[in-house]
C-alpha atoms as a PDB file:
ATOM      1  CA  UNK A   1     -20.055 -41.315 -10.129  1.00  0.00           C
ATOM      2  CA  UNK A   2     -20.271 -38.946 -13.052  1.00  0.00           C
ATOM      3  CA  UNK A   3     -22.947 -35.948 -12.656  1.00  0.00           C
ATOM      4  CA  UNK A   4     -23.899 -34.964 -16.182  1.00  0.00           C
ATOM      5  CA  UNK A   5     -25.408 -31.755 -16.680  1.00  0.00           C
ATOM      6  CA  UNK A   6     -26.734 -31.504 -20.804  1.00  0.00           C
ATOM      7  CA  UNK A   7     -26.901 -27.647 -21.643  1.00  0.00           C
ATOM      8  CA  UNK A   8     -27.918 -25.668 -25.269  1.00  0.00           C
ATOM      9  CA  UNK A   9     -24.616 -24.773 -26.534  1.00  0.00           C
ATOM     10  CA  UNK A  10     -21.056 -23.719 -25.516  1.00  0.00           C
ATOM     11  CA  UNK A  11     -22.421 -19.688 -24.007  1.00  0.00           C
ATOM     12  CA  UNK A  12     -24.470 -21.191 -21.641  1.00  0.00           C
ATOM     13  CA  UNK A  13     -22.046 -24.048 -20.630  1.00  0.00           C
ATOM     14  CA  UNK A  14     -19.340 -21.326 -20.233  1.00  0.00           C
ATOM     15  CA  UNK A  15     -21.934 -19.490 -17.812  1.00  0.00           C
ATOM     16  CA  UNK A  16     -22.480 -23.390 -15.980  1.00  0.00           C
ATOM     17  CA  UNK A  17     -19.047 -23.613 -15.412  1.00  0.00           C
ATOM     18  CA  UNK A  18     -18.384 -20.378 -14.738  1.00  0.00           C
ATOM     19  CA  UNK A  19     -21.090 -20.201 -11.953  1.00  0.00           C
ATOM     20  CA  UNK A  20     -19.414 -23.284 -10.307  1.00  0.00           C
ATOM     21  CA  UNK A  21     -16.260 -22.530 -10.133  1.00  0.00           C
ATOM     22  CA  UNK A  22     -17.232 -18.912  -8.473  1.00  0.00           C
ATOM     23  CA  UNK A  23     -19.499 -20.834  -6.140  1.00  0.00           C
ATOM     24  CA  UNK A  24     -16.324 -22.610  -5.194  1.00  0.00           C
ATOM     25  CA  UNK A  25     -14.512 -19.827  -4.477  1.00  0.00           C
ATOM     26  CA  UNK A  26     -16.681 -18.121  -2.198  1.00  0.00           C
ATOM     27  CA  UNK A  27     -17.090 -21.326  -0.471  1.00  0.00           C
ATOM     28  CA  UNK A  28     -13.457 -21.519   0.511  1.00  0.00           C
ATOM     29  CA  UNK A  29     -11.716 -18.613   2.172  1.00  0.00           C
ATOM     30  CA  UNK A  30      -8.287 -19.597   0.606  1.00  0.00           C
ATOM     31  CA  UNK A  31      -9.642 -21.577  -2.395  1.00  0.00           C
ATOM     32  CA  UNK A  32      -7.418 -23.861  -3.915  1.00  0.00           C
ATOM     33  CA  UNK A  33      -8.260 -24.479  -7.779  1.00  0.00           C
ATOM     34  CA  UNK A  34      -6.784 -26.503 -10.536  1.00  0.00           C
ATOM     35  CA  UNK A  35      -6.758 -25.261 -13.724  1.00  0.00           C
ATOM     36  CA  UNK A  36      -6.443 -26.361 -17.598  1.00  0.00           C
ATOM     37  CA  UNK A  37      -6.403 -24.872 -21.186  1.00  0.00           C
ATOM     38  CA  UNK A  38      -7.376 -25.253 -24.628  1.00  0.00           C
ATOM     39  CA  UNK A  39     -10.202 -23.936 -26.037  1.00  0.00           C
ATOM     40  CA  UNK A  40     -12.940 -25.850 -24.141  1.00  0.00           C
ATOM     41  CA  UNK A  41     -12.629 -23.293 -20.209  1.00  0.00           C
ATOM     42  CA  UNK A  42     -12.084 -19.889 -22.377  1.00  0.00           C
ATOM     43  CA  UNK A  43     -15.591 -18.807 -22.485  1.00  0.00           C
ATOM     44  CA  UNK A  44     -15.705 -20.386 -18.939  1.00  0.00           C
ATOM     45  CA  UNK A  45     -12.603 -17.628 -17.725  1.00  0.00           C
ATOM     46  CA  UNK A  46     -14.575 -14.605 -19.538  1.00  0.00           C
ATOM     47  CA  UNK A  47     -17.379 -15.170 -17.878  1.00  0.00           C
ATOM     48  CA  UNK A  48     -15.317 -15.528 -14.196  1.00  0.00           C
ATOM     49  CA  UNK A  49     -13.758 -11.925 -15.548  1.00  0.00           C
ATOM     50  CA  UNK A  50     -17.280 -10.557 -15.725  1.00  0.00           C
ATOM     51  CA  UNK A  51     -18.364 -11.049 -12.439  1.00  0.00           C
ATOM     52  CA  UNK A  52     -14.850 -10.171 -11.218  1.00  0.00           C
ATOM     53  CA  UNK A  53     -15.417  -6.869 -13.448  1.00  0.00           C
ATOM     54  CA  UNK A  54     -18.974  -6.639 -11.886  1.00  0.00           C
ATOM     55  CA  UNK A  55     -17.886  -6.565  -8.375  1.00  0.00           C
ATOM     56  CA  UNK A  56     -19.390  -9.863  -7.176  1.00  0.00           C
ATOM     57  CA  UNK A  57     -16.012 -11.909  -7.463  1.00  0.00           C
ATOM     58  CA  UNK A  58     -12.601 -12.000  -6.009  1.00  0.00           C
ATOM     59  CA  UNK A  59      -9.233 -13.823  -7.268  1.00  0.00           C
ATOM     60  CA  UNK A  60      -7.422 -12.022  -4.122  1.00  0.00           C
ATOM     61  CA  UNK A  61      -7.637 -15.333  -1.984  1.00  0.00           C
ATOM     62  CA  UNK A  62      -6.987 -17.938  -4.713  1.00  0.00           C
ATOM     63  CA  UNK A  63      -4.386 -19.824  -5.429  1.00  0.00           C
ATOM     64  CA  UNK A  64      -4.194 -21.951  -8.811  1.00  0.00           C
ATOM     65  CA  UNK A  65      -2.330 -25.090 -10.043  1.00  0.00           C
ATOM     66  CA  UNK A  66      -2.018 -25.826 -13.586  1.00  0.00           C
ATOM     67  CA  UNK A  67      -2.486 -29.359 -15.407  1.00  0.00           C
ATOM     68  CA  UNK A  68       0.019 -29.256 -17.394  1.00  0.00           C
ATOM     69  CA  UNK A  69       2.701 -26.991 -19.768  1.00  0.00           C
ATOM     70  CA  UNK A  70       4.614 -27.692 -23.170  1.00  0.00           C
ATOM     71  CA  UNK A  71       8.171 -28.518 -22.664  1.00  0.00           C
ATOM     72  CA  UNK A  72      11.279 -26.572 -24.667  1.00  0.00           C
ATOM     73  CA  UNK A  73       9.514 -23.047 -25.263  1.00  0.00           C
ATOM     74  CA  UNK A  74       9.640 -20.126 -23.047  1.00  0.00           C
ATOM     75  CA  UNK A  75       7.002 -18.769 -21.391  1.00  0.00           C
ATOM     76  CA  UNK A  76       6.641 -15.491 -23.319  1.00  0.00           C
ATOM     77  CA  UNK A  77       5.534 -18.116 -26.409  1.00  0.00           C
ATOM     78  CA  UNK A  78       2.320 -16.865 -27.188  1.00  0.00           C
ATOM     79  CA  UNK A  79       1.553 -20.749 -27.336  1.00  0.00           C
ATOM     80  CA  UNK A  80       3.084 -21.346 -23.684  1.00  0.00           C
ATOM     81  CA  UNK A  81       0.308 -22.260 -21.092  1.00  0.00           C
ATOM     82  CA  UNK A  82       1.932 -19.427 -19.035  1.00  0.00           C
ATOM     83  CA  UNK A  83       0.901 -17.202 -21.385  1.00  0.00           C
ATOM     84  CA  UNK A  84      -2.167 -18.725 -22.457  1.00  0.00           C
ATOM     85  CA  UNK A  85      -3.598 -18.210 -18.322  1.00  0.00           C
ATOM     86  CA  UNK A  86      -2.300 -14.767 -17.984  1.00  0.00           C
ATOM     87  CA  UNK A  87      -3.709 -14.154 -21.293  1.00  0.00           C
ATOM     88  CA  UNK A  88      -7.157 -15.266 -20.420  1.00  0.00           C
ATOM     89  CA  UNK A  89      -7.688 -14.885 -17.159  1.00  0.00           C
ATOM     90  CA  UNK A  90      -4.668 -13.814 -14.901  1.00  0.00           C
ATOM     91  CA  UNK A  91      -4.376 -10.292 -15.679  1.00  0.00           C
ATOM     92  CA  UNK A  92      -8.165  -9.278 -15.773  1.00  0.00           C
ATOM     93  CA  UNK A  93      -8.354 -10.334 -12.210  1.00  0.00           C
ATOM     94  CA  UNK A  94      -7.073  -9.512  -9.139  1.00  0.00           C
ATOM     95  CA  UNK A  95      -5.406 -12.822  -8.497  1.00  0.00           C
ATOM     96  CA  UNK A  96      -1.639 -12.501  -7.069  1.00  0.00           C
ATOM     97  CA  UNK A  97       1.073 -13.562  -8.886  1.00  0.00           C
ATOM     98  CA  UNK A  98       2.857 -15.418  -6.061  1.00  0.00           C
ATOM     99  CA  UNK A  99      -0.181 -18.243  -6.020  1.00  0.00           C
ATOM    100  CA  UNK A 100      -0.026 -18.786  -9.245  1.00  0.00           C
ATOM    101  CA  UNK A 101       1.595 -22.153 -10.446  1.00  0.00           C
ATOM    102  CA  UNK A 102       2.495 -23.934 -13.462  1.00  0.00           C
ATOM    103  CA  UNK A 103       5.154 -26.161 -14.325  1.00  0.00           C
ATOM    104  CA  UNK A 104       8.409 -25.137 -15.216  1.00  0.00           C
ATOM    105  CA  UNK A 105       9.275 -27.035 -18.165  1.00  0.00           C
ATOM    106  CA  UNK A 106      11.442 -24.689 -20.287  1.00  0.00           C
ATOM    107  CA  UNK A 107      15.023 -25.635 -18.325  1.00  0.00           C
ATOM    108  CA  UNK A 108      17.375 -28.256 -18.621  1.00  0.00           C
ATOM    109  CA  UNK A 109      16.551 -30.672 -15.961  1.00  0.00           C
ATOM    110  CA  UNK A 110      12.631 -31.581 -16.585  1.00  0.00           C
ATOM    111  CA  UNK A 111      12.838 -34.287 -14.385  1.00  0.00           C
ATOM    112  CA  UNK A 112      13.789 -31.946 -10.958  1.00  0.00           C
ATOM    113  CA  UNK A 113      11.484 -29.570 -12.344  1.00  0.00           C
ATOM    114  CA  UNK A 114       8.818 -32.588 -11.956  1.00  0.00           C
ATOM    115  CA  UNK A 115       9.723 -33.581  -8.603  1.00  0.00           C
ATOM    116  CA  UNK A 116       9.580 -30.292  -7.622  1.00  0.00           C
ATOM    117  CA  UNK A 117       5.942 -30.014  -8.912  1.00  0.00           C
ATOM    118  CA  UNK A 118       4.639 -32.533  -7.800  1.00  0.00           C
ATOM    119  CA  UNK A 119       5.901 -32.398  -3.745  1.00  0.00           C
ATOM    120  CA  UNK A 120       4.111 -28.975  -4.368  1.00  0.00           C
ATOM    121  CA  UNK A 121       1.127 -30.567  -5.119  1.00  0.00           C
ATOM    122  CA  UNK A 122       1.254 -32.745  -2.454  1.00  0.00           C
ATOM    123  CA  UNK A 123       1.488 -29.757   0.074  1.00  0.00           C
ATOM    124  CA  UNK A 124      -1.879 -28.810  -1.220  1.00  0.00           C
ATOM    125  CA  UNK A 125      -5.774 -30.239  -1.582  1.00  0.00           C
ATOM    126  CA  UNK A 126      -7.125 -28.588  -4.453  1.00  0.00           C
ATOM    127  CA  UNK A 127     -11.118 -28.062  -3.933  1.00  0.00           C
ATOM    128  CA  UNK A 128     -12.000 -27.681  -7.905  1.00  0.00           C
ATOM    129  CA  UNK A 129      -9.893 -29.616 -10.554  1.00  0.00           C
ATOM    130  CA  UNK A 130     -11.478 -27.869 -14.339  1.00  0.00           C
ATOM    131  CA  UNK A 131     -10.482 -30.557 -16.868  1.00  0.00           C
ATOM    132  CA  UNK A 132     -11.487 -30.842 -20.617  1.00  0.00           C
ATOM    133  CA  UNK A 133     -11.074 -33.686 -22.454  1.00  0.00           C
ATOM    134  CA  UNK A 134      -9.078 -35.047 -25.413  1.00  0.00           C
ATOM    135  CA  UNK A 135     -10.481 -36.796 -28.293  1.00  0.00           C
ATOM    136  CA  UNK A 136      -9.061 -39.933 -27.180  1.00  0.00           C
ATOM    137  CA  UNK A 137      -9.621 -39.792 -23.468  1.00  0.00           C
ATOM    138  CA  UNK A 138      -6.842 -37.875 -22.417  1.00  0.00           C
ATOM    139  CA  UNK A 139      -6.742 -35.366 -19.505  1.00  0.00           C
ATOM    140  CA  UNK A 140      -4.471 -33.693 -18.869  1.00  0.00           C
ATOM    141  CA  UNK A 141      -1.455 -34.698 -20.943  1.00  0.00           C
ATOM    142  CA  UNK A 142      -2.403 -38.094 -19.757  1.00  0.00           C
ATOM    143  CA  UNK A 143      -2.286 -39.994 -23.078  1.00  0.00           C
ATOM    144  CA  UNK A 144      -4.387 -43.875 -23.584  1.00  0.00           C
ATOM    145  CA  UNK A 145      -2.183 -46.086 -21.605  1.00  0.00           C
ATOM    146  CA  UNK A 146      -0.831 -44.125 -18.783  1.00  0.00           C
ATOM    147  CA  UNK A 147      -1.372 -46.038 -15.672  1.00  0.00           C
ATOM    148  CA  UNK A 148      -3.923 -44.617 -13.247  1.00  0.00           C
ATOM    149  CA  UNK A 149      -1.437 -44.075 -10.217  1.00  0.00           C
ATOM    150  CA  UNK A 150       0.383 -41.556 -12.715  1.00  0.00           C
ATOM    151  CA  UNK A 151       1.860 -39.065 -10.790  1.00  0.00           C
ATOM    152  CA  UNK A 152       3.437 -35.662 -12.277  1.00  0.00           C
ATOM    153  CA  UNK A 153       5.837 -36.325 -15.372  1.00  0.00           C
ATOM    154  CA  UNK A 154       7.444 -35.589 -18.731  1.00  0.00           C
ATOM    155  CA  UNK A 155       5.157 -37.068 -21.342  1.00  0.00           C
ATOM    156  CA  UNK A 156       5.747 -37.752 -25.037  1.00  0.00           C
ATOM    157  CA  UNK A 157       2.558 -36.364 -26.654  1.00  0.00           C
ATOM    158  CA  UNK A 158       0.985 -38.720 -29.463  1.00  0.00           C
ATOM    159  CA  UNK A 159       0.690 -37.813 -33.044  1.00  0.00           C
ATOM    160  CA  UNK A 160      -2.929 -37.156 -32.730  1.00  0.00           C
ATOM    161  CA  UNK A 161      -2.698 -34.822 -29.734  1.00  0.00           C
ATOM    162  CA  UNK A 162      -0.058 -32.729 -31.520  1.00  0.00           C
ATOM    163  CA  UNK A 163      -1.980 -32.490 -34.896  1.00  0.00           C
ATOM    164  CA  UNK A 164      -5.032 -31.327 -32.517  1.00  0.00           C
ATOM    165  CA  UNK A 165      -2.545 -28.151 -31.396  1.00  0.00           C
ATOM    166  CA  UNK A 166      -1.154 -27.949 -34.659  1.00  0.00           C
ATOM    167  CA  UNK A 167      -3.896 -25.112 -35.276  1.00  0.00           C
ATOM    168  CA  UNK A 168      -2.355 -23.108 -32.693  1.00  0.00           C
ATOM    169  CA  UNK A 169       1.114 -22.980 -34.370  1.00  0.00           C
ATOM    170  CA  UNK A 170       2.090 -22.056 -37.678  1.00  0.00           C
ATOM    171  CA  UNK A 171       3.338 -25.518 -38.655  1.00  0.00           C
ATOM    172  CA  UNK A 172       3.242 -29.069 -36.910  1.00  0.00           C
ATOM    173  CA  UNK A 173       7.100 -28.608 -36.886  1.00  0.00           C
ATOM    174  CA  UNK A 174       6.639 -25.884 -34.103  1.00  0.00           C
ATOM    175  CA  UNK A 175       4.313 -27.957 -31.562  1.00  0.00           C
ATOM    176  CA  UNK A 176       6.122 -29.527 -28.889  1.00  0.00           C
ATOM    177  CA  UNK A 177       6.912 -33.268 -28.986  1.00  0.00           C
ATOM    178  CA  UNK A 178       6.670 -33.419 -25.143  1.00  0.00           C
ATOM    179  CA  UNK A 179       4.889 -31.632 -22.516  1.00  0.00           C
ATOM    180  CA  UNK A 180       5.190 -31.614 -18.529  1.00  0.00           C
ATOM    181  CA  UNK A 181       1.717 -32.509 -16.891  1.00  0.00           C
ATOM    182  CA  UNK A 182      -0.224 -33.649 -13.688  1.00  0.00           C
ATOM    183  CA  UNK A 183      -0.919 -37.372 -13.768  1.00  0.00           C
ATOM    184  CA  UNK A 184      -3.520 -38.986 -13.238  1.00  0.00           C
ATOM    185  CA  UNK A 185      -3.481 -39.773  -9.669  1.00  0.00           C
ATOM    186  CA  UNK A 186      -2.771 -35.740  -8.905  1.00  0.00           C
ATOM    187  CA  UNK A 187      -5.997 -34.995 -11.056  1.00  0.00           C
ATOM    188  CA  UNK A 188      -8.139 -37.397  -8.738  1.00  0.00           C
ATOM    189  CA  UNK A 189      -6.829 -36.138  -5.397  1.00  0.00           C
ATOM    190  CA  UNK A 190      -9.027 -33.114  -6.330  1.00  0.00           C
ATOM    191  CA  UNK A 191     -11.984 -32.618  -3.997  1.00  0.00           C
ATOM    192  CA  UNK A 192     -14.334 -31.668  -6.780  1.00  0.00           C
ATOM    193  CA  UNK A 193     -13.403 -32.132 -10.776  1.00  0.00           C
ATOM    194  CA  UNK A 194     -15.464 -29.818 -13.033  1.00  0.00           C
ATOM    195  CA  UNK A 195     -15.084 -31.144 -16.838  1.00  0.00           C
ATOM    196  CA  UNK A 196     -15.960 -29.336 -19.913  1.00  0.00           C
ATOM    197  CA  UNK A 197     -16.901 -31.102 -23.270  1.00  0.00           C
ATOM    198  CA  UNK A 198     -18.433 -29.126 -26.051  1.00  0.00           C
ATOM    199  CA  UNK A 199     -18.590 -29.679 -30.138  1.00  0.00           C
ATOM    200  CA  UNK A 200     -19.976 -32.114 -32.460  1.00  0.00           C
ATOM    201  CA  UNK A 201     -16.283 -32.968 -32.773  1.00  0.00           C
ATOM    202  CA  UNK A 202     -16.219 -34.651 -29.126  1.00  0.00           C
ATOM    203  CA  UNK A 203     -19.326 -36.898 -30.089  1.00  0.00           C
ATOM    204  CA  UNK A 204     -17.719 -39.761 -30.032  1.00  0.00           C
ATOM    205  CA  UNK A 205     -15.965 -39.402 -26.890  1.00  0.00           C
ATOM    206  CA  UNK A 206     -18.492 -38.288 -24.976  1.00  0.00           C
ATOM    207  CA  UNK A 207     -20.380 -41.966 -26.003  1.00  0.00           C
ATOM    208  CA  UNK A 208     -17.551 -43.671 -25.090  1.00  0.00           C
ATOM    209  CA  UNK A 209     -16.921 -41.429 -21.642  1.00  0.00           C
ATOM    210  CA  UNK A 210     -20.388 -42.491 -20.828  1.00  0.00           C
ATOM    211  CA  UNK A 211     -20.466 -46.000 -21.591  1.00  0.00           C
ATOM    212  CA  UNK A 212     -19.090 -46.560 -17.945  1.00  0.00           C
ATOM    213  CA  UNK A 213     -16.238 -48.925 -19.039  1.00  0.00           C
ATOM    214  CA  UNK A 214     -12.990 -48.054 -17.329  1.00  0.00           C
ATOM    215  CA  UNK A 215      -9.628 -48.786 -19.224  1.00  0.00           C
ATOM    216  CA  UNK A 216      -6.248 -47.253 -19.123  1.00  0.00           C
ATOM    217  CA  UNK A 217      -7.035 -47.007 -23.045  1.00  0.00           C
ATOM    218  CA  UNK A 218      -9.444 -44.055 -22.390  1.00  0.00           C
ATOM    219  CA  UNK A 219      -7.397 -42.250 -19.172  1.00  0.00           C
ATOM    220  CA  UNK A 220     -11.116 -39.861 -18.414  1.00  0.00           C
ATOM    221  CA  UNK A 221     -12.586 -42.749 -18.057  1.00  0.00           C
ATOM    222  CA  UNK A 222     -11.201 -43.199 -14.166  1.00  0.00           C
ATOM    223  CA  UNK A 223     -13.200 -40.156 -13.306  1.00  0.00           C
ATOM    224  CA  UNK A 224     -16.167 -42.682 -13.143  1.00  0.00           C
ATOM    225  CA  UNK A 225     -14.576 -42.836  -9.424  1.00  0.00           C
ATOM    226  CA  UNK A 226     -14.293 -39.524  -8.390  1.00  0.00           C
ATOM    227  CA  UNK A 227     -17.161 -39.165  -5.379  1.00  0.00           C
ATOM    228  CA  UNK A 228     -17.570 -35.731  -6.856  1.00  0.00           C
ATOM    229  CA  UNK A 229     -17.218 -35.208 -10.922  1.00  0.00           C
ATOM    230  CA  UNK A 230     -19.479 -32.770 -12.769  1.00  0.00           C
ATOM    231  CA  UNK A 231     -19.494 -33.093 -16.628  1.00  0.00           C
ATOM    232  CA  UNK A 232     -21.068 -29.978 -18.141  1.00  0.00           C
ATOM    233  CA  UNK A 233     -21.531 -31.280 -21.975  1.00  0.00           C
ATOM    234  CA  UNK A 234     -23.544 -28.864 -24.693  1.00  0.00           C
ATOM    235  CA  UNK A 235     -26.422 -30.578 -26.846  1.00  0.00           C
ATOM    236  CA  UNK A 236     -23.566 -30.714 -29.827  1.00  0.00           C
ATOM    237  CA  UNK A 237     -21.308 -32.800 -28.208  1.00  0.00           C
ATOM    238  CA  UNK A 238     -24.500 -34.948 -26.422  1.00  0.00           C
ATOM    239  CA  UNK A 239     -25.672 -35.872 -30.043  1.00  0.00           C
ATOM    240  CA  UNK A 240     -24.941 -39.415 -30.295  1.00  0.00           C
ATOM    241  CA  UNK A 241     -26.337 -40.515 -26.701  1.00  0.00           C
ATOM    242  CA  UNK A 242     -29.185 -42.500 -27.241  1.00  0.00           C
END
């Protein structure tokens, strides 16, 4: 059962998010969250940075698992979802380095690095899963197709995905041809999942996300589910709902 929540624009669905994600936290005395990137959660971290700034939040307790990172660059790549967290949120908290996770996928054996991943995942329950969404479905780097019981794995990102990230690089030559991500059946374990979706460019998918139809074609779709899936969505991205 999807909860939608329709707000203005992306400022005040940053401030949404932001407020549930904190509410989370102080919920939980060791909080467990699962985190993404892209551009849809940054306004989402600066706002969790301002009440951490304004004394009314604390990272010291929290421990964080990432969806998903590019395989085959280092994580000092500006472009590197390492970087990209500590970047953005990370180092204007007080969050401690040692519960911070993402996986490994700059070494030579991906699959161990996996395994290894995912058995850590199963050692935890992770009370707020933040997702965005992909223009065609995908969370995650769970392309259309991947089977729902998807566990954690090396995934060889489609065309469209990598011309999507292209504008992060200086060239499509330089974006990754395959990434390391949760699947889909990690993502759903989540106690709570907190997706963002803002843009006239997501339009489309948010009609589809919302027409109810689950298919392995359109992976978000299984968070139809999920006893416990908010989708924050801002009145650009809403515009084709009838």
């Amino acid at each position: 059962m999807l909860k939608v929540i329709v707000v203005k624009d992306y400022a005040e669905l940053s401030k949404k998010g932001a407020e549930i994600i904190a509410n989370t936290i102080k919920e939980n005395e060791k909080p467990i969250l699962g985190l993404a990137t892209g551009s849809s959660p940054i306004g989402t971290y600066q706002e969790l940075i301002k009440m951490h700034n304004e004394g009314s939040l604390s990272f010291k307790n929290v421990s964080s698992y990432n969806l998903d990172e590019y395989c085959g660059i280092s994580i000092e790549h500006p472009q590197s979802y390492y970087y990209f967290m500590h970047e953005q949120l990370f180092n204007h908290v007080d969050m401690d380095e040692a519960n911070v996770h993402i996986p490994s996928a700059s070494g030579q054996d991906l699959e161990a690095d996996c395994k290894k991943y995912n058995d850590a995942l199963h050692q935890v329950e992770i009370d707020l899963q933040l997702l965005g969404i992909g223009s065609n479905g995908h969370i995650g780097f769970n392309e259309p197709g991947t089977p729902f019981d998807q566990e954690t794995f090396v995934v060889k990102l489609a065309e469209g995905t990598r011309q999507d990230n292209k504008r992060f690089f200086n060239s499509i030559d330089e974006v990754p041809t395959h990434a390391m991500t949760m699947g889909i059946n990690n993502i759903m374990q989540a106690k709570k999942i907190l997706m963002l979706i803002s843009g006239s460019g997501k339009a489309d998918t948010v009609v589809r996300l919302l027409s109810g139809e689950i298919t392995t074609d359109f992976p978000a779709s299984i968070l139809h589910n999920h006893p416990d899936c908010t989708v924050i969505i801002d009145e650009a991205a809403y515009a084709k709902i009838k």
